[in-house]
N, C-alpha and C. Protein backbone atom coordinates (compact mmCIF):
# COMPACT_ATOMS: atom_id res chain seq x y z
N UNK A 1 45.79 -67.21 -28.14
CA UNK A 1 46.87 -68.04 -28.61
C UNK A 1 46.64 -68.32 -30.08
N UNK A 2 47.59 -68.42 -30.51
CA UNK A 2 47.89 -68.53 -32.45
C UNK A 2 48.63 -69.39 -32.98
N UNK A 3 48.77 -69.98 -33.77
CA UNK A 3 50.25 -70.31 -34.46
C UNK A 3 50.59 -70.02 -35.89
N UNK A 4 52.01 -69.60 -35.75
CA UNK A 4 52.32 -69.23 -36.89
C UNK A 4 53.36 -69.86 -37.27
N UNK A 5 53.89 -69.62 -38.62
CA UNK A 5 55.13 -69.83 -39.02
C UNK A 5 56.69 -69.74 -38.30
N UNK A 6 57.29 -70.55 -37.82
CA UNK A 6 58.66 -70.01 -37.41
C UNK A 6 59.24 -68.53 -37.67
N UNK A 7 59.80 -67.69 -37.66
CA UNK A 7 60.39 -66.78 -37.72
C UNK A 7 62.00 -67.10 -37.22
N UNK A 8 63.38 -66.04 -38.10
CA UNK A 8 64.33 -66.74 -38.28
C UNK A 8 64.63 -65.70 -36.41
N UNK A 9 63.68 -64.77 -35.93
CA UNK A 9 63.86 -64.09 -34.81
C UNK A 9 63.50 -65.13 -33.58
N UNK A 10 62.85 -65.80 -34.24
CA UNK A 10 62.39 -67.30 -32.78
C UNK A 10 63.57 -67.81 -32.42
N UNK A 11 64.94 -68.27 -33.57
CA UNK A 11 65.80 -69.37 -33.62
C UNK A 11 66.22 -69.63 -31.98
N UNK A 12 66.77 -68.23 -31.35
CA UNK A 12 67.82 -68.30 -30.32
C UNK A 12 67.00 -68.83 -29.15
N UNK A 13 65.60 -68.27 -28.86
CA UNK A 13 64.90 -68.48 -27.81
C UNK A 13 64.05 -69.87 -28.07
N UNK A 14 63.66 -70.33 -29.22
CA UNK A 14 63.41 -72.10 -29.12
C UNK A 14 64.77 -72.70 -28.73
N UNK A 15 65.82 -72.37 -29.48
CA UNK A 15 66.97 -73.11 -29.08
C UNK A 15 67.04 -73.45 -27.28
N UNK A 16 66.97 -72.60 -26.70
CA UNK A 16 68.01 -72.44 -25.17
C UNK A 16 66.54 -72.98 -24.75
N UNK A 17 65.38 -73.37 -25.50
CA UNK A 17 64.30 -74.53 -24.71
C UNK A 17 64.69 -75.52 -24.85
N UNK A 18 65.94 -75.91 -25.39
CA UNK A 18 65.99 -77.67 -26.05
C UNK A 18 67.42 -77.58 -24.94
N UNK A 19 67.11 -77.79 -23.40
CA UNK A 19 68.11 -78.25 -22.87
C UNK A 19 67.22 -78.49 -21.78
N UNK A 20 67.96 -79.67 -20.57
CA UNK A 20 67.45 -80.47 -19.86
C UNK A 20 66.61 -79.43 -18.60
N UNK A 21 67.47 -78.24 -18.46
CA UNK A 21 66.88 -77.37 -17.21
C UNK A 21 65.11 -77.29 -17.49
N UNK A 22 65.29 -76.33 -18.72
CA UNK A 22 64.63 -75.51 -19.39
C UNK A 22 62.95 -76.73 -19.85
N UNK A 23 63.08 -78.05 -20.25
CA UNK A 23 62.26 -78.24 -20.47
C UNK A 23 62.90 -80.46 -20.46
N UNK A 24 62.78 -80.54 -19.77
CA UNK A 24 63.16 -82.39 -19.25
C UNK A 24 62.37 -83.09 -19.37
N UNK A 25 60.90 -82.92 -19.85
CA UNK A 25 60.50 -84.12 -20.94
C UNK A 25 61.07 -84.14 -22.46
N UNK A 26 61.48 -83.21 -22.75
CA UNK A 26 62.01 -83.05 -24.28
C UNK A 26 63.29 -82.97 -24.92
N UNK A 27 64.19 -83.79 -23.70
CA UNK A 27 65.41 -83.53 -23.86
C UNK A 27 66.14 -84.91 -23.69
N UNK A 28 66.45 -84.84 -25.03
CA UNK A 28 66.91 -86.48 -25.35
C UNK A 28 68.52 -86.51 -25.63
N UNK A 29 69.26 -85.24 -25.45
CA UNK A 29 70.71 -85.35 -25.48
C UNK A 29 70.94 -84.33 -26.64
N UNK A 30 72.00 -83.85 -26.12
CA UNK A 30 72.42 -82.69 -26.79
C UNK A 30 72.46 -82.57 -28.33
N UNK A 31 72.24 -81.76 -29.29
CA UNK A 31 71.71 -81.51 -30.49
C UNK A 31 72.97 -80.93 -30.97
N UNK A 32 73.35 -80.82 -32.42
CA UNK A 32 74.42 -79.39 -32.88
C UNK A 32 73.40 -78.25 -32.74
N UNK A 33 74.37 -77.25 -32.31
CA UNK A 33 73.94 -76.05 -32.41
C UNK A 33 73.65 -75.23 -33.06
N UNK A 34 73.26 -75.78 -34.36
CA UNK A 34 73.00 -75.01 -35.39
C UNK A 34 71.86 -75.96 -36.46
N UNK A 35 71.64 -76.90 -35.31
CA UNK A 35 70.23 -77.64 -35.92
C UNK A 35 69.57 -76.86 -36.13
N UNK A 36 68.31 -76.25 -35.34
CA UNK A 36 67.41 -75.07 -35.44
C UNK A 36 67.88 -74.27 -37.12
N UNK A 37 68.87 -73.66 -36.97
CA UNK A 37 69.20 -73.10 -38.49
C UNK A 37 68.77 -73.32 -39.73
N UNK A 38 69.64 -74.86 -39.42
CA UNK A 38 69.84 -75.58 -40.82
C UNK A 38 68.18 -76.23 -41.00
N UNK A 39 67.31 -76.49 -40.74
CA UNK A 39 66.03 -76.38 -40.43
C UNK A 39 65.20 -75.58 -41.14
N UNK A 40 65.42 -74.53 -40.56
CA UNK A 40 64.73 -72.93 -40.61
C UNK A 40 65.02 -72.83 -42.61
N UNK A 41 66.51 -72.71 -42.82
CA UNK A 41 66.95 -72.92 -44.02
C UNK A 41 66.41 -73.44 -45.06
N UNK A 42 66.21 -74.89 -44.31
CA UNK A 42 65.83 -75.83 -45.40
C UNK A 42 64.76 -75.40 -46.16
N UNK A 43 63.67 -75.34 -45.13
CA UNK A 43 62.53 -75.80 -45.65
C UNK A 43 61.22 -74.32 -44.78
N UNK A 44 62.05 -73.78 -44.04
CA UNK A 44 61.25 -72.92 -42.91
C UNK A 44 60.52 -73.77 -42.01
N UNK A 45 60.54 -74.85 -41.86
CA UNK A 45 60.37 -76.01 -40.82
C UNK A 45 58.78 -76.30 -41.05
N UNK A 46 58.49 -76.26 -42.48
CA UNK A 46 57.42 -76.84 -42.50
C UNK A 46 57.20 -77.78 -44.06
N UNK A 47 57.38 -79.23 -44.27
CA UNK A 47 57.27 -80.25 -45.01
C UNK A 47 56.25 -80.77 -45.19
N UNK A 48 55.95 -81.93 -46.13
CA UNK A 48 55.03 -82.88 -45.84
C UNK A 48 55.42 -84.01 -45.15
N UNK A 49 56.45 -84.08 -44.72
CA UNK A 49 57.01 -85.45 -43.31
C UNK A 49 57.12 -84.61 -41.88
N UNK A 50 57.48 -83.52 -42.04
CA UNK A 50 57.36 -82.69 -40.86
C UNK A 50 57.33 -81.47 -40.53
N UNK A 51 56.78 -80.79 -39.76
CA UNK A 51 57.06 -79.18 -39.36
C UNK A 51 57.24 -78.88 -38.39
N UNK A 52 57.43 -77.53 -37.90
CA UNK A 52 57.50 -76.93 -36.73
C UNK A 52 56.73 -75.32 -36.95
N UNK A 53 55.46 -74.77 -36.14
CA UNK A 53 55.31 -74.11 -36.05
C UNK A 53 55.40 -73.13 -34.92
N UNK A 54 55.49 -71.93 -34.92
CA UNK A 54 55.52 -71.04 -33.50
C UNK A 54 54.37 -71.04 -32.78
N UNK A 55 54.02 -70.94 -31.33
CA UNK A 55 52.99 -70.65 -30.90
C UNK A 55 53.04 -69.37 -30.39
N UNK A 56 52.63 -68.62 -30.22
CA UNK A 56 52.19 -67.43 -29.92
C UNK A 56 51.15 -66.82 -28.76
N UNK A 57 50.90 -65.80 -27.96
CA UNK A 57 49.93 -65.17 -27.48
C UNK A 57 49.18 -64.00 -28.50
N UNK A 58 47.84 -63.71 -28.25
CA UNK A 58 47.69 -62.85 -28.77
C UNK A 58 48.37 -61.52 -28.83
N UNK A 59 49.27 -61.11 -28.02
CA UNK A 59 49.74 -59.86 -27.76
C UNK A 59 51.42 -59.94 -28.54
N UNK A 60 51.39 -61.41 -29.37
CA UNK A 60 52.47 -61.70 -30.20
C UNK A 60 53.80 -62.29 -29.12
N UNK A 61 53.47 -62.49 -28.43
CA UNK A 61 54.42 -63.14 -27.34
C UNK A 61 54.98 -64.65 -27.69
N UNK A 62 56.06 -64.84 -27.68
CA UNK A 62 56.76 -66.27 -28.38
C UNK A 62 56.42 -67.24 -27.39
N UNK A 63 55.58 -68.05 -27.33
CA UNK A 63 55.35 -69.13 -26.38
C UNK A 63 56.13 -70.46 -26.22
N UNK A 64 56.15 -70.80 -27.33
CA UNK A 64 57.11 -72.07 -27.49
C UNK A 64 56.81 -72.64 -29.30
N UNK A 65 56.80 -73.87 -29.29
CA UNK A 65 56.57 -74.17 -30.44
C UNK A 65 55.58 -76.03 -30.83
N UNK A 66 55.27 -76.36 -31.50
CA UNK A 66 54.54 -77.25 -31.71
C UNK A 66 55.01 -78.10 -33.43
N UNK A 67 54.90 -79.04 -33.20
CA UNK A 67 55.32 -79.67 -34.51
C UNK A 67 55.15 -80.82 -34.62
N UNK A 68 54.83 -81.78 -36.26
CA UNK A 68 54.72 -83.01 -36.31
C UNK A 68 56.08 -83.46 -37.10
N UNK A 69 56.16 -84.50 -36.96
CA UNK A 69 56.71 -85.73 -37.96
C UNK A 69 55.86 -86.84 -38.52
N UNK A 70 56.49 -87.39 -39.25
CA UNK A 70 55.13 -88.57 -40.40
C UNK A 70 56.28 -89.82 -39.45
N UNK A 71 54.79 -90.68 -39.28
CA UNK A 71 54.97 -92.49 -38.69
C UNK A 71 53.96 -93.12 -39.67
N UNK A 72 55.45 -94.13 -40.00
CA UNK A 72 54.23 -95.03 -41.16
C UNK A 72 54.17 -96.29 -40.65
N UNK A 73 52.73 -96.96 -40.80
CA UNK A 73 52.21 -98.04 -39.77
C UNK A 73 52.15 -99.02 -40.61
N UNK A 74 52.44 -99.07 -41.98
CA UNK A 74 52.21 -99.87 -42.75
C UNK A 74 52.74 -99.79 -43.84
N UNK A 75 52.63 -100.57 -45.44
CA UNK A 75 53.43 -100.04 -46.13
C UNK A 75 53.41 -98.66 -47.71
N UNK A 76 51.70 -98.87 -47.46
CA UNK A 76 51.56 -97.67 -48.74
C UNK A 76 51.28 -96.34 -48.07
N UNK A 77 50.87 -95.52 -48.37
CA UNK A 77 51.09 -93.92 -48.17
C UNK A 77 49.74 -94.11 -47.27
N UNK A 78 48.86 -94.77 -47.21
CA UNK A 78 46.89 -94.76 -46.71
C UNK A 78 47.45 -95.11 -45.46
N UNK A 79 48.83 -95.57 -44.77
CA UNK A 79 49.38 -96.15 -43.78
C UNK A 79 50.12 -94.94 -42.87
N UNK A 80 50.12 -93.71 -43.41
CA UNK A 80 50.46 -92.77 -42.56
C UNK A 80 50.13 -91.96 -41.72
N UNK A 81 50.75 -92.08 -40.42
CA UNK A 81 50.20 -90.60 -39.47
C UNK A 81 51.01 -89.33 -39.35
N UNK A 82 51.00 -88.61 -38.25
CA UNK A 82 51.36 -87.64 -38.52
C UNK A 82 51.46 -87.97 -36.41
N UNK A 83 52.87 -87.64 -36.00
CA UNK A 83 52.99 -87.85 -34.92
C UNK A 83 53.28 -86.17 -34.06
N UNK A 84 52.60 -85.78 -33.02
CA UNK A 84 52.96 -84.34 -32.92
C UNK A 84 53.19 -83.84 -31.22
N UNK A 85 53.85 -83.18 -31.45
CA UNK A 85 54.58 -82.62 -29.89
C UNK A 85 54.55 -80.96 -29.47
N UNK A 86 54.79 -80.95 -28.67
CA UNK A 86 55.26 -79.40 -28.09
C UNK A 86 56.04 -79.36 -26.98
N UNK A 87 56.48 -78.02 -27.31
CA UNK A 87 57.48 -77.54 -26.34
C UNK A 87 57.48 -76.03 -25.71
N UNK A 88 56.51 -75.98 -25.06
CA UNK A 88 56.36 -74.19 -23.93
C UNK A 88 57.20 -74.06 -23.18
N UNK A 89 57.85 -72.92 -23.55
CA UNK A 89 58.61 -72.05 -23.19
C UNK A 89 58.47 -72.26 -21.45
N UNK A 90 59.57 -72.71 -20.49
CA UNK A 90 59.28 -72.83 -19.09
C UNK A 90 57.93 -71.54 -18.18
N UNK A 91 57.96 -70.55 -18.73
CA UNK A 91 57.09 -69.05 -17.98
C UNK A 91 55.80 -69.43 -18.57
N UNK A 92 55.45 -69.99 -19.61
CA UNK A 92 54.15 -70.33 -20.36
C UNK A 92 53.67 -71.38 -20.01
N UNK A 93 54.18 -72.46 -18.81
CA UNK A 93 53.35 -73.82 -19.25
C UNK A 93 52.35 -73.95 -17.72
N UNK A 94 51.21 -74.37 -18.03
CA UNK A 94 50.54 -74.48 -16.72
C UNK A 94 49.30 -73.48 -17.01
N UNK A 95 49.23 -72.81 -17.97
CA UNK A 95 48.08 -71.54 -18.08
C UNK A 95 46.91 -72.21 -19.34
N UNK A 96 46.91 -73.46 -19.92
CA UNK A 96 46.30 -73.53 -20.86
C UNK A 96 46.41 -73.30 -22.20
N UNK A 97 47.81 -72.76 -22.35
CA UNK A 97 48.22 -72.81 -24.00
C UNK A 97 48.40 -74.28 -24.53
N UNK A 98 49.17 -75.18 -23.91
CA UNK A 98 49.19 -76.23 -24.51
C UNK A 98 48.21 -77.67 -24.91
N UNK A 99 46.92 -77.24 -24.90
CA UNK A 99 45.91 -77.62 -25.00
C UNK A 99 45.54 -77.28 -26.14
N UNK A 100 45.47 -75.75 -26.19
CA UNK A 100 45.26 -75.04 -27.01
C UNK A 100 45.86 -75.04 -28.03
N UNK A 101 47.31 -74.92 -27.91
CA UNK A 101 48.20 -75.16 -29.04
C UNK A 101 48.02 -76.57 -30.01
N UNK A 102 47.65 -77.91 -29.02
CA UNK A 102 47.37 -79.32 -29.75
C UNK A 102 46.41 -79.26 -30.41
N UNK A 103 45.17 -78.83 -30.02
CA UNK A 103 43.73 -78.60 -30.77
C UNK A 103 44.11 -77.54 -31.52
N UNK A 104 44.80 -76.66 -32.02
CA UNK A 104 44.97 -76.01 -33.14
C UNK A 104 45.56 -76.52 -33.69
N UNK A 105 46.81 -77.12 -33.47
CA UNK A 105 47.15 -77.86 -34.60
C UNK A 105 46.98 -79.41 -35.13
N UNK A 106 46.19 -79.94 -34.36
CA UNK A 106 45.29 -80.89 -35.00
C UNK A 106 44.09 -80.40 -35.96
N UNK A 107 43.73 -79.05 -35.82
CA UNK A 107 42.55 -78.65 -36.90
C UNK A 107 43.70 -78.00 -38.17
N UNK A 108 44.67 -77.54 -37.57
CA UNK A 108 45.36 -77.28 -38.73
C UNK A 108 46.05 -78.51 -39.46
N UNK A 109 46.58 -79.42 -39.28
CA UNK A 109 47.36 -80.58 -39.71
C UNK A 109 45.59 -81.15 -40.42
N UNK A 110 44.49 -81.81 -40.28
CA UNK A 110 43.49 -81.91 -40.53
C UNK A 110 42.86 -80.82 -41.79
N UNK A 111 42.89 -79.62 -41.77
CA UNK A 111 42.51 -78.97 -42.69
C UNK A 111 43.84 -78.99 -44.26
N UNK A 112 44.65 -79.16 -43.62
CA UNK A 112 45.64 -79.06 -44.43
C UNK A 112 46.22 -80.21 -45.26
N UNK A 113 46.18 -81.36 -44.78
CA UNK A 113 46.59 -82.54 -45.32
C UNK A 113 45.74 -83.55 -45.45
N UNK A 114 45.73 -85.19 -45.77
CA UNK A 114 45.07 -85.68 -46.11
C UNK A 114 45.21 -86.58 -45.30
N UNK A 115 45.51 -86.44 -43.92
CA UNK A 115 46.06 -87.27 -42.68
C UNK A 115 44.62 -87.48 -41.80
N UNK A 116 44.37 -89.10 -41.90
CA UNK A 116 43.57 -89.46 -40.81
C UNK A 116 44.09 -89.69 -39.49
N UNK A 117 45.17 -89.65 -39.37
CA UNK A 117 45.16 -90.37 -37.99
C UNK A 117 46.54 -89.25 -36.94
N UNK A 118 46.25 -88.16 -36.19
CA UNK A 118 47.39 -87.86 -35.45
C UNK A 118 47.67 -88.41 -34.00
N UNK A 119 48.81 -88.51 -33.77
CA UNK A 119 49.28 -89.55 -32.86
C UNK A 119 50.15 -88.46 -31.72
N UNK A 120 50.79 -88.87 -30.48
CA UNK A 120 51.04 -88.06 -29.60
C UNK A 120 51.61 -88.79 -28.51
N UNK A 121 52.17 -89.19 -28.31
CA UNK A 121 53.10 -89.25 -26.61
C UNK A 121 53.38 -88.54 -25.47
N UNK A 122 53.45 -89.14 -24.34
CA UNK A 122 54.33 -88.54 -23.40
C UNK A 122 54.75 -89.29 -22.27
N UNK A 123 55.74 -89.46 -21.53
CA UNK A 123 56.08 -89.84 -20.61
C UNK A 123 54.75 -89.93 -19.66
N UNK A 124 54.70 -91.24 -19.24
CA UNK A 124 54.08 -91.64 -17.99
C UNK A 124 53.39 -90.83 -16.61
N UNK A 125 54.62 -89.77 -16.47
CA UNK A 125 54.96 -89.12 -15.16
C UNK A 125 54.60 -87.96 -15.80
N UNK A 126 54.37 -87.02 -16.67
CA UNK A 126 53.86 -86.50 -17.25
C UNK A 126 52.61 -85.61 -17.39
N UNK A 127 52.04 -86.03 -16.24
CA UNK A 127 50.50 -85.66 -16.02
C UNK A 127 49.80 -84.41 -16.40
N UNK A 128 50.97 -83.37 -16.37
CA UNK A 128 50.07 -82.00 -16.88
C UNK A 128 50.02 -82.14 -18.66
N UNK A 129 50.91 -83.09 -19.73
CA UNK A 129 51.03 -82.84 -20.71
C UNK A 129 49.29 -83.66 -20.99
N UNK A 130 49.14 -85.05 -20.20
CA UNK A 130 48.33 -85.75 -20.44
C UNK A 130 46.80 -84.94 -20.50
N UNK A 131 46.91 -84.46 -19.70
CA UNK A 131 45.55 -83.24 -19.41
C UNK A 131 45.38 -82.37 -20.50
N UNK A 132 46.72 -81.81 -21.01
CA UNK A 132 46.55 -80.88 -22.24
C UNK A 132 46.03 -81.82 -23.39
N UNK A 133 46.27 -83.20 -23.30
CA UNK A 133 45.90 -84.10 -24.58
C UNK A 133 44.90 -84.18 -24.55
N UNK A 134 44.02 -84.67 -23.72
CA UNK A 134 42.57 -84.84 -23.00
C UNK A 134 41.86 -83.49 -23.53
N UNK A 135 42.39 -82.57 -23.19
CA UNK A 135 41.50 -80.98 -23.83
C UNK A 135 41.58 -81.18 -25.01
N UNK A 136 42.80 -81.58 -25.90
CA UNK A 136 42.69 -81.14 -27.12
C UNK A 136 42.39 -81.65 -28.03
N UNK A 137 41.38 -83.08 -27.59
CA UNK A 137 40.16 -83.91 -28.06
C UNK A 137 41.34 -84.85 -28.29
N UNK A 138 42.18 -85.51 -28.07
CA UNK A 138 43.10 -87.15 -28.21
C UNK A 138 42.36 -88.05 -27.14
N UNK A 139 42.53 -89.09 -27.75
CA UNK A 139 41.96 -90.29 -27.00
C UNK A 139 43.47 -90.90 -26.84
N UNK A 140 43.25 -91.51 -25.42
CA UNK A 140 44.49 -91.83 -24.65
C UNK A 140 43.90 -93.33 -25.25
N UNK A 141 45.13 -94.45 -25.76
CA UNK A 141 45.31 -95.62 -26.24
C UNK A 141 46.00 -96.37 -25.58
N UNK A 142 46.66 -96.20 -24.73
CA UNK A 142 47.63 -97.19 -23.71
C UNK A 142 49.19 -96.58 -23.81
N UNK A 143 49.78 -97.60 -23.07
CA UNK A 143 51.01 -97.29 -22.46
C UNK A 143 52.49 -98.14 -23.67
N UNK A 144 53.28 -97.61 -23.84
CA UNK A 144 54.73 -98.34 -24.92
C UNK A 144 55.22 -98.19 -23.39
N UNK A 145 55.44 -99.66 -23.56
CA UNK A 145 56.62 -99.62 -22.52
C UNK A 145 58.11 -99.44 -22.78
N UNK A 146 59.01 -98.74 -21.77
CA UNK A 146 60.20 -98.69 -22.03
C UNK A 146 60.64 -98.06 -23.84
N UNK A 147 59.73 -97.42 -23.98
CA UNK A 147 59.37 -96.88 -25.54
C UNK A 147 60.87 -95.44 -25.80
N UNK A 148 61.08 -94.75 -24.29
CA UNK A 148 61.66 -93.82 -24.51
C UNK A 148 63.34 -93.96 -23.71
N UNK A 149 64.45 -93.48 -24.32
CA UNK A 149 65.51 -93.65 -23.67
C UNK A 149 66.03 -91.80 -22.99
N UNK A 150 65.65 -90.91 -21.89
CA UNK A 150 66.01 -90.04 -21.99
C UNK A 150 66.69 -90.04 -20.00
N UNK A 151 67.35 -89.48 -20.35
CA UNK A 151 68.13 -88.64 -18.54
C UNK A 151 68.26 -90.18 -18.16
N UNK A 152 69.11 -91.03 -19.44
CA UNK A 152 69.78 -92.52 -18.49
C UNK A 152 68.99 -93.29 -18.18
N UNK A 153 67.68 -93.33 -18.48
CA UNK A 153 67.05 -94.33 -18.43
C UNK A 153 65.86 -94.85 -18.74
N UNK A 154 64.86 -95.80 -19.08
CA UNK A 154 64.29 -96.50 -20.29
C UNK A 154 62.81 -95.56 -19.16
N UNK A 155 61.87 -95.04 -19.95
CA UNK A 155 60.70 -94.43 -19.79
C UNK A 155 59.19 -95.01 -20.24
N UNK A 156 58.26 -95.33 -19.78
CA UNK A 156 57.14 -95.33 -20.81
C UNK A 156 56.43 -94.54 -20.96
N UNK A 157 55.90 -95.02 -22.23
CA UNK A 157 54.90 -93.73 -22.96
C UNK A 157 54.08 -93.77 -23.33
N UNK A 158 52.86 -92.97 -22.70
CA UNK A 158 51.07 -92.86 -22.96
C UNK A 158 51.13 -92.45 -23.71
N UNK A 159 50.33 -93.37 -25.07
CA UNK A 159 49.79 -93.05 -26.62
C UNK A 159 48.48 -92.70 -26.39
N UNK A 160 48.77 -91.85 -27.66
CA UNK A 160 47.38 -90.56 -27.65
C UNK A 160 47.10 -90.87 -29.08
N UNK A 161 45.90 -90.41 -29.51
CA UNK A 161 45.73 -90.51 -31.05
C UNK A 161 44.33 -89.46 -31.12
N UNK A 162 43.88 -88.96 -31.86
CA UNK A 162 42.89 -88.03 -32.67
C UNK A 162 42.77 -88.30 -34.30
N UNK A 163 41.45 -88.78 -34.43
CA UNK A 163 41.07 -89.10 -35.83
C UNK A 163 40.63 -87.58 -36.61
N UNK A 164 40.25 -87.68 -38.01
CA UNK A 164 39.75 -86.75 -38.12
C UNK A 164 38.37 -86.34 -37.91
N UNK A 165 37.67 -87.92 -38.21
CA UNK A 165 36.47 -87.63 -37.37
C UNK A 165 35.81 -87.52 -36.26
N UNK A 166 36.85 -87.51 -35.30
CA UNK A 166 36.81 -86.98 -34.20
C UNK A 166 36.00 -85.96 -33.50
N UNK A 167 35.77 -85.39 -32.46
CA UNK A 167 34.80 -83.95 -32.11
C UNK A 167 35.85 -83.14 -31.79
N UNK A 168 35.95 -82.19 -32.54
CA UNK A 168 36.93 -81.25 -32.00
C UNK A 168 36.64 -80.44 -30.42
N UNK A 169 37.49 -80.50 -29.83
CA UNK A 169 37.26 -80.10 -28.26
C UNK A 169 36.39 -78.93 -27.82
């Protein structure tokens, strides 16, 4: 497993992951359809407030994708994290990529920026994402209650966090 850069050949197959069948922890209500694009466009989906990278198999196989956004906890810039998620492709999840995918890109977000602190969620009910957090060296911090609004109704959410001085997994 790898990650790379988006590719504008990923667009169609991340897209048709961002619906409720396909992947229902990550689906918070329908998007324009040409988000992904305008994205890709901007910036190739990688900023200093946020990115999105591809994940990959070694045999170059599109797995899904992984990405942060910036949460600021306070008010000068020494106050920022870097909050980060994924999304495997329904045929990919359950084999150990997404473990894999978090611990790479916590060494990558870490090698790359000047970010102490990455942060991580997931629904409660959740249990296989929680396990991938656990591998990919996050320390579980407690529960936001009623933190998430998705499929009609109020969710909570196990906070995760990874320092940089952390042990990598």
């Amino acid at each position: 497993m790898r990650l790379r850069p988006v590719r504008l050949e990923d667009l169609a197959v991340l897209a048709d992951n961002e619906n409720p069948d396909a992947n229902p922890w990550n689906f918070f209500g329908f998007r324009a359809s040409n988000r992904l694009q305008r994205g890709f466009d901007a910036d190739g989906f990688v900023s200093d407030d946020d990115g999105k990278l591809a994940v990959e198999s070694e045999d170059g196989t599109l797995l899904g994708d992984v990405g942060w956004h910036a949460f600021q906890h306070g008010p000068s810039s020494a106050c920022r994290a870097l909050n980060i998620g994924i999304a495997l492709l329904p045929g990919h999840r359950g084999q150990g990529y997404g473990s894999a995918a978090q611990a790479a890109l916590a060494s990558y977000l870490f090698a790359n920026t000047l970010i102490e602190r990455l942060e991580a969620g997931t629904d409660v009910e959740n249990v296989a994402e929680q396990r991938a957090l656990d591998k990919a060296g996050f320390h579980r911090e407690g529960v936001l209650r009623h933190a998430q609004f998705r499929a009609a109704s109020w969710h909570d959410v196990v906070q995760y966090s990874r320092l940089r001085g952390d042990p990598a997994p």
